[in-house]
C-alpha atoms as a PDB file:
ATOM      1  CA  UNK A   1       0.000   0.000   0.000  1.00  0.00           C
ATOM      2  CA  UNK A   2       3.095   2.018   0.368  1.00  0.00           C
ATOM      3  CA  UNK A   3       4.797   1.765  -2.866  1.00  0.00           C
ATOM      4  CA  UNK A   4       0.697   2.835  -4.424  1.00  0.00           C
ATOM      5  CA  UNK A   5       0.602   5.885  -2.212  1.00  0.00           C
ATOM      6  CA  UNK A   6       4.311   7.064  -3.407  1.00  0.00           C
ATOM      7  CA  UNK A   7       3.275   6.554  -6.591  1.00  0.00           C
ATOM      8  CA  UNK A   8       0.402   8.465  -6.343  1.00  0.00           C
ATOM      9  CA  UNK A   9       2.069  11.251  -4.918  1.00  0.00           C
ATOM     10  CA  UNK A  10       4.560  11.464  -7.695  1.00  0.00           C
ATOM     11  CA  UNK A  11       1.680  10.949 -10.308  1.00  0.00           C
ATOM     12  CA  UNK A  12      -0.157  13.825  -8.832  1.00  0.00           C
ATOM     13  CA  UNK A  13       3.247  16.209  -8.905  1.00  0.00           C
ATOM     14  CA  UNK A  14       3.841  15.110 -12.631  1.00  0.00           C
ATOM     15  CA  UNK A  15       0.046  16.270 -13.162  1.00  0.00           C
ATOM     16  CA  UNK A  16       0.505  19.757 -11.371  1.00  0.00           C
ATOM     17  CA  UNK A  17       3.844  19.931 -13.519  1.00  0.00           C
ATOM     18  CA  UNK A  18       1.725  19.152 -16.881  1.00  0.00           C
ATOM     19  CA  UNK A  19      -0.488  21.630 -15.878  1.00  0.00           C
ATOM     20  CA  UNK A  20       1.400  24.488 -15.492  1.00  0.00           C
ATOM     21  CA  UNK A  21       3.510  23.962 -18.685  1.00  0.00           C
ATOM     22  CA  UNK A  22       1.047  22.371 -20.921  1.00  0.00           C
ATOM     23  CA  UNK A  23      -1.769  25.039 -22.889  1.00  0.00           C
ATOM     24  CA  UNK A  24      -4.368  22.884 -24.072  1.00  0.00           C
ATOM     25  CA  UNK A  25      -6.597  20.441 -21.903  1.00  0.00           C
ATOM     26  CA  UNK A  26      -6.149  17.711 -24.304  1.00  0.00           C
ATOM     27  CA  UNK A  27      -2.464  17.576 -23.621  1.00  0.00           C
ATOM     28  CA  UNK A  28      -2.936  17.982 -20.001  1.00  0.00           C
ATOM     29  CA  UNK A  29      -5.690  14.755 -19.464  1.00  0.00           C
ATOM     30  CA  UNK A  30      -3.116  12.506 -21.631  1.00  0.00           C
ATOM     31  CA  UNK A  31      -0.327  12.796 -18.925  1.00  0.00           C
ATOM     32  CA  UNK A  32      -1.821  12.163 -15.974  1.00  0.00           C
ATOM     33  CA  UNK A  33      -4.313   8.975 -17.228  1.00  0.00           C
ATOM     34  CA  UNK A  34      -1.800   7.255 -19.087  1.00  0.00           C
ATOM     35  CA  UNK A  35       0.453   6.158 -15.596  1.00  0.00           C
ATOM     36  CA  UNK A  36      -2.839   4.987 -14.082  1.00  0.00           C
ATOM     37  CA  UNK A  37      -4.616   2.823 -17.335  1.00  0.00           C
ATOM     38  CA  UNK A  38      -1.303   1.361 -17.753  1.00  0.00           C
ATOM     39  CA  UNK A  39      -0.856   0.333 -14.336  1.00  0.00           C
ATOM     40  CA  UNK A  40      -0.757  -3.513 -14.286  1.00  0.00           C
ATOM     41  CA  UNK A  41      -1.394  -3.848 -10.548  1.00  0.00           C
ATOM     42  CA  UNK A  42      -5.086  -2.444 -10.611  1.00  0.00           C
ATOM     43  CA  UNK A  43      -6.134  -5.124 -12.801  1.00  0.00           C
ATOM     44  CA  UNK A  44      -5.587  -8.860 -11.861  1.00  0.00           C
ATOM     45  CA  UNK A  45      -7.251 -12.070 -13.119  1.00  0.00           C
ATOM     46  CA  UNK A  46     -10.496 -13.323 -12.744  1.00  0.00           C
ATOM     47  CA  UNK A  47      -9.945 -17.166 -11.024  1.00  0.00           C
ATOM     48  CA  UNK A  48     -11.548 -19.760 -12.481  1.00  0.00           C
ATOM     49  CA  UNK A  49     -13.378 -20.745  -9.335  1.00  0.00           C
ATOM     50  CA  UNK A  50     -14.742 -16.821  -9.344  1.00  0.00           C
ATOM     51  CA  UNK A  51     -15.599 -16.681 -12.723  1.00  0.00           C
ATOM     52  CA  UNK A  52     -18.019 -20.271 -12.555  1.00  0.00           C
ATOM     53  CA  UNK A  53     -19.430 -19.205  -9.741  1.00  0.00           C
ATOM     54  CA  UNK A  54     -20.532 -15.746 -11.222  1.00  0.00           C
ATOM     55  CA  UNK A  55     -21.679 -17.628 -13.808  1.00  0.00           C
ATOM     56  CA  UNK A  56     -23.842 -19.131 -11.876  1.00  0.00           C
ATOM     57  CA  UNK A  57     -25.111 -16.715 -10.179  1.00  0.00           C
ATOM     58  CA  UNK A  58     -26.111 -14.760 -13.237  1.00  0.00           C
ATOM     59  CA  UNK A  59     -28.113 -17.490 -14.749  1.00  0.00           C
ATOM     60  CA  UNK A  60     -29.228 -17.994 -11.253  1.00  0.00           C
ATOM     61  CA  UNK A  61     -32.462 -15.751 -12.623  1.00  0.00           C
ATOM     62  CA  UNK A  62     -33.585 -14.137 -15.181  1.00  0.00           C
ATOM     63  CA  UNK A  63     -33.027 -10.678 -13.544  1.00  0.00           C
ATOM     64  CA  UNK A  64     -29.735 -10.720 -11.486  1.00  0.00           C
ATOM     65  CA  UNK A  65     -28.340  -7.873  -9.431  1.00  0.00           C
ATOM     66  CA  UNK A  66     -25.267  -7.861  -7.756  1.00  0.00           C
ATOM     67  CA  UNK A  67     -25.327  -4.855  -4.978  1.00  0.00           C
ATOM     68  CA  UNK A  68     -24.330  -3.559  -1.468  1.00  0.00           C
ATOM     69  CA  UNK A  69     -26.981  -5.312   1.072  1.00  0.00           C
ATOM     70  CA  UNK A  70     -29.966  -7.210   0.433  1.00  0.00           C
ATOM     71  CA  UNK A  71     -33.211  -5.957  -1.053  1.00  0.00           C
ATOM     72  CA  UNK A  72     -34.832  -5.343   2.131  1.00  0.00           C
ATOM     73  CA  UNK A  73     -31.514  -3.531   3.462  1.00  0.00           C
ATOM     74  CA  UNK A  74     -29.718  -2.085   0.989  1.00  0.00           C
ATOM     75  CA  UNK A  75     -26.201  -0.775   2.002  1.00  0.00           C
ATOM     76  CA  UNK A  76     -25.662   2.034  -0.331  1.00  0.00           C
ATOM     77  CA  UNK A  77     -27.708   4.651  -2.124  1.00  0.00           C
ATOM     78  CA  UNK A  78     -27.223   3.309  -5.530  1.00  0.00           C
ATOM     79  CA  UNK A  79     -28.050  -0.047  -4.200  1.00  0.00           C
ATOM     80  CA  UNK A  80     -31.434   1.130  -2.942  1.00  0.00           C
ATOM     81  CA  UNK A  81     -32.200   3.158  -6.072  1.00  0.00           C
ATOM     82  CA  UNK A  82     -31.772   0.240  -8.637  1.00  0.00           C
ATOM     83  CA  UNK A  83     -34.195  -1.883  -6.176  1.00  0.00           C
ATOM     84  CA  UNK A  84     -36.671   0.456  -5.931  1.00  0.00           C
ATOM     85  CA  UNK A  85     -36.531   1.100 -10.069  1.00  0.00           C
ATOM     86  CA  UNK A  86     -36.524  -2.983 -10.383  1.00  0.00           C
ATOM     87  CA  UNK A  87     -39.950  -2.656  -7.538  1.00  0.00           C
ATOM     88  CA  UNK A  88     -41.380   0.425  -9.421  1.00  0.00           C
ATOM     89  CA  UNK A  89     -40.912  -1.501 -12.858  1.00  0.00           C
ATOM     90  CA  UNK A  90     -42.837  -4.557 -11.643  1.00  0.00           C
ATOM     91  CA  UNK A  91     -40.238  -7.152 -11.639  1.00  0.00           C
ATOM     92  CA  UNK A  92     -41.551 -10.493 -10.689  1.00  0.00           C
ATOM     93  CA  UNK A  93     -40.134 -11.321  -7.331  1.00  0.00           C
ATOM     94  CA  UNK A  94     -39.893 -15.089  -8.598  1.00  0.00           C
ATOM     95  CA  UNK A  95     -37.716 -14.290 -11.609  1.00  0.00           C
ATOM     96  CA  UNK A  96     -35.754 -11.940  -9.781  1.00  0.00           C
ATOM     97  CA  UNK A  97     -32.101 -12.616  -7.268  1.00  0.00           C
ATOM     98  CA  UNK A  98     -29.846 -10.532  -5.388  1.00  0.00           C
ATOM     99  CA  UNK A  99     -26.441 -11.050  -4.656  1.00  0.00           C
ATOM    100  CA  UNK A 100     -24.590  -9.124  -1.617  1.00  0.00           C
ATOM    101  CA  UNK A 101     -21.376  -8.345  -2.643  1.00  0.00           C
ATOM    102  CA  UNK A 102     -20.084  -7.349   0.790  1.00  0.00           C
ATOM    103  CA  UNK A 103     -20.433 -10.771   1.966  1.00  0.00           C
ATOM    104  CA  UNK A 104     -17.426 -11.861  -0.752  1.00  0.00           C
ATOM    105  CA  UNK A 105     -14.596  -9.788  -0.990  1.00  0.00           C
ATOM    106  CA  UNK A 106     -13.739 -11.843  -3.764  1.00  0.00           C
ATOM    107  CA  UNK A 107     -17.433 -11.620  -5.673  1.00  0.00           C
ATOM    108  CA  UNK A 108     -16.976  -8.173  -4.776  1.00  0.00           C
ATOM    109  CA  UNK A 109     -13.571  -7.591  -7.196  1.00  0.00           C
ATOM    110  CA  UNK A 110     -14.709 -10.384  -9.404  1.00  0.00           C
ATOM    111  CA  UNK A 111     -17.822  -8.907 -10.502  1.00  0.00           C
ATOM    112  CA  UNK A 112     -16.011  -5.808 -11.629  1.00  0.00           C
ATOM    113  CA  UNK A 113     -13.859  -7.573 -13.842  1.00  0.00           C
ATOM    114  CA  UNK A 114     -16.463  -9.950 -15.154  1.00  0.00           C
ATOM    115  CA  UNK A 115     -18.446  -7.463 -16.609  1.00  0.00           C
ATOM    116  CA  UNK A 116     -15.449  -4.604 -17.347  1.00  0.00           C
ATOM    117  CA  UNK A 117     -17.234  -2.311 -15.172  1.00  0.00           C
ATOM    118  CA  UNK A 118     -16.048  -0.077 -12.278  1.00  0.00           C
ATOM    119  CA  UNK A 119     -18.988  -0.086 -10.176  1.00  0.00           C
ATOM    120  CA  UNK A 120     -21.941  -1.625  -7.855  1.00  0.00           C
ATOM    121  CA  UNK A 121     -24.738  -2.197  -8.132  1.00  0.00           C
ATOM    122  CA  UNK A 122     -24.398  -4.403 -11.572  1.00  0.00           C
ATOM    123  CA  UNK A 123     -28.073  -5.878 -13.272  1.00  0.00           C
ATOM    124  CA  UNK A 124     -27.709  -9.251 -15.239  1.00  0.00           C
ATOM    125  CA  UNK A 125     -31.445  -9.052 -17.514  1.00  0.00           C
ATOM    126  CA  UNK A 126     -31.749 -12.750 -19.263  1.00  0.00           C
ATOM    127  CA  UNK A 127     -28.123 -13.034 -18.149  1.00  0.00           C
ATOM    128  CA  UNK A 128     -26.507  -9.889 -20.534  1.00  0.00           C
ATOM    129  CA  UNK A 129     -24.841  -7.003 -18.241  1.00  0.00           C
ATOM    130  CA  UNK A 130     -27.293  -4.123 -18.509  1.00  0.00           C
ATOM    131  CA  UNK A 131     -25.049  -1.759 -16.405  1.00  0.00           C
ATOM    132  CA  UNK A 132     -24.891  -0.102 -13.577  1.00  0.00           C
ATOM    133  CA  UNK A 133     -27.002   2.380 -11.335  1.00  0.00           C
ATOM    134  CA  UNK A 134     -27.263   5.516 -13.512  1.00  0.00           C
ATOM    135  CA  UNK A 135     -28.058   2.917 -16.577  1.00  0.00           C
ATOM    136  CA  UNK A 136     -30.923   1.338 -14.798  1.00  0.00           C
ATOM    137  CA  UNK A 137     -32.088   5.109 -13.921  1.00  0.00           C
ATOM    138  CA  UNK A 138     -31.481   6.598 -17.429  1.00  0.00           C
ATOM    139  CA  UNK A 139     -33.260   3.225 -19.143  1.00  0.00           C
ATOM    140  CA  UNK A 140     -35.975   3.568 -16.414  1.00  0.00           C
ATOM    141  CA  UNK A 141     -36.658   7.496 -17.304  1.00  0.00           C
ATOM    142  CA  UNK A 142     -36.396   6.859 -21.056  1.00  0.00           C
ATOM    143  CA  UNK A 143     -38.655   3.795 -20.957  1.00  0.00           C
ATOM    144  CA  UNK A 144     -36.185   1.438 -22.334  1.00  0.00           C
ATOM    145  CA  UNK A 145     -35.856  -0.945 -18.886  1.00  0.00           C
ATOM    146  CA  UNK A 146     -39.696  -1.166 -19.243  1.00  0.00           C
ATOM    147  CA  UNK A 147     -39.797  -2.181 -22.861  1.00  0.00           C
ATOM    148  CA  UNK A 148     -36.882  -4.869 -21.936  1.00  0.00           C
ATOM    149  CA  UNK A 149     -38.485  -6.393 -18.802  1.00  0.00           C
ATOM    150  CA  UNK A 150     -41.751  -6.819 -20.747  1.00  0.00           C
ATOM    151  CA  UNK A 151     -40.076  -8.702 -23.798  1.00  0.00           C
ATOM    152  CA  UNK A 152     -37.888 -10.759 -21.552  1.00  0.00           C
ATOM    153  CA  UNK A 153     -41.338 -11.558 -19.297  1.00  0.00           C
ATOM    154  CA  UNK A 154     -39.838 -10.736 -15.938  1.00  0.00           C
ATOM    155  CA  UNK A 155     -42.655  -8.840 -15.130  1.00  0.00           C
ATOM    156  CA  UNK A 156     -45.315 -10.037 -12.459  1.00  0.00           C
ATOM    157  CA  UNK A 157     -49.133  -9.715 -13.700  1.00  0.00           C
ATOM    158  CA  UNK A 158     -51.123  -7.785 -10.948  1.00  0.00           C
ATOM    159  CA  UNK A 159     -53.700  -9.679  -9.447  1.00  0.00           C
ATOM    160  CA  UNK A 160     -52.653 -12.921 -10.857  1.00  0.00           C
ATOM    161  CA  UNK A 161     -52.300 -16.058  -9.191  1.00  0.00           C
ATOM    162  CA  UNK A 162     -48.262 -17.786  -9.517  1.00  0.00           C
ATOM    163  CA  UNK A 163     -50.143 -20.321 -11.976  1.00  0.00           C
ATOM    164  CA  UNK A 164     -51.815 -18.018 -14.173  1.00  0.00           C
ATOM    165  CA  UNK A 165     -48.425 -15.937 -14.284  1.00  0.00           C
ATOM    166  CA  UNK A 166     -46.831 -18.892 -15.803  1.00  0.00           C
ATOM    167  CA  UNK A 167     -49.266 -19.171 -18.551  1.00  0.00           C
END
């Protein structure tokens, strides 16, 4: 943890030093990215073991997301957006599974890297990554979660019994 904080530090002096001899913003953003994208610690590999049992998980259901907490208590503000979207859209509590990611340090960092994205909470629809919070709130606003949901028939039919919902 160290050696990452000294390099920090000196990435963060070369970026100050950019700055105040570099004119255009285009120049300046090149510098101080490049040291951190090419940085081979911050990405490792997914293990086997890791990657079958996200697998899993994701065809668990056929709505899948992987948050902070549990549906009934989520542990972060995104987390408790996205379920209350998944709620407000109707998704049918049968078809639907949660995964806490802060009981698994290792689902935690694995789940990042299986899908190539940065951030919790993740949704699996019909096991394709759909993305992360502000995705589920921009398809939710737009209308494009609904129209998914629908045609994937994840949604639960008010009033209905569990056997006419399988009809």
């Amino acid at each position: 943890m160290l050696s990452r904080s000294i390099f920090s530090r000196q990435l963060l002096c070369q970026s100050a030093s950019a700055l105040r001899s570099t004119p255009t913003t285009t120049q300046l953003v090149t510098p101080f990215l490049r040291p951190v994208l090419a940085n081979p610690v911050a990405r490792r590999l997914l293990s086997d073991a890791t990657r079958q049992a996200i697998d899993k998980a994701v065809a668990s259901a056929p709505v899948v997301l992987f948050m902070k907490g549990t549906p009934e208590t989520p542990q972060c503000g995104f987390s408790r957006a996205s379920i209350q979207i998944l709620g407000l859209q109707g998704v049918d509590p049968e078809k639907f599974a949660a995964f806490n990611v802060l009981e698994d340090q290792e689902l935690r960092q694995g789940i990042k890297e299986y899908s190539d994205w940065p951030t919790i909470p993740q949704l699996y629809v019909d096991k394709e990554f759909i993305g992360g919070c502000d995705i589920i709130v921009s398809m939710h606003q737009n209308g494009e979660l609904a129209k998914l949901l629908e045609q994937k028939k994840v949604l639960a039919i008010e009033g209905a019994s569990a056997e006419e919902q399988q009809k």
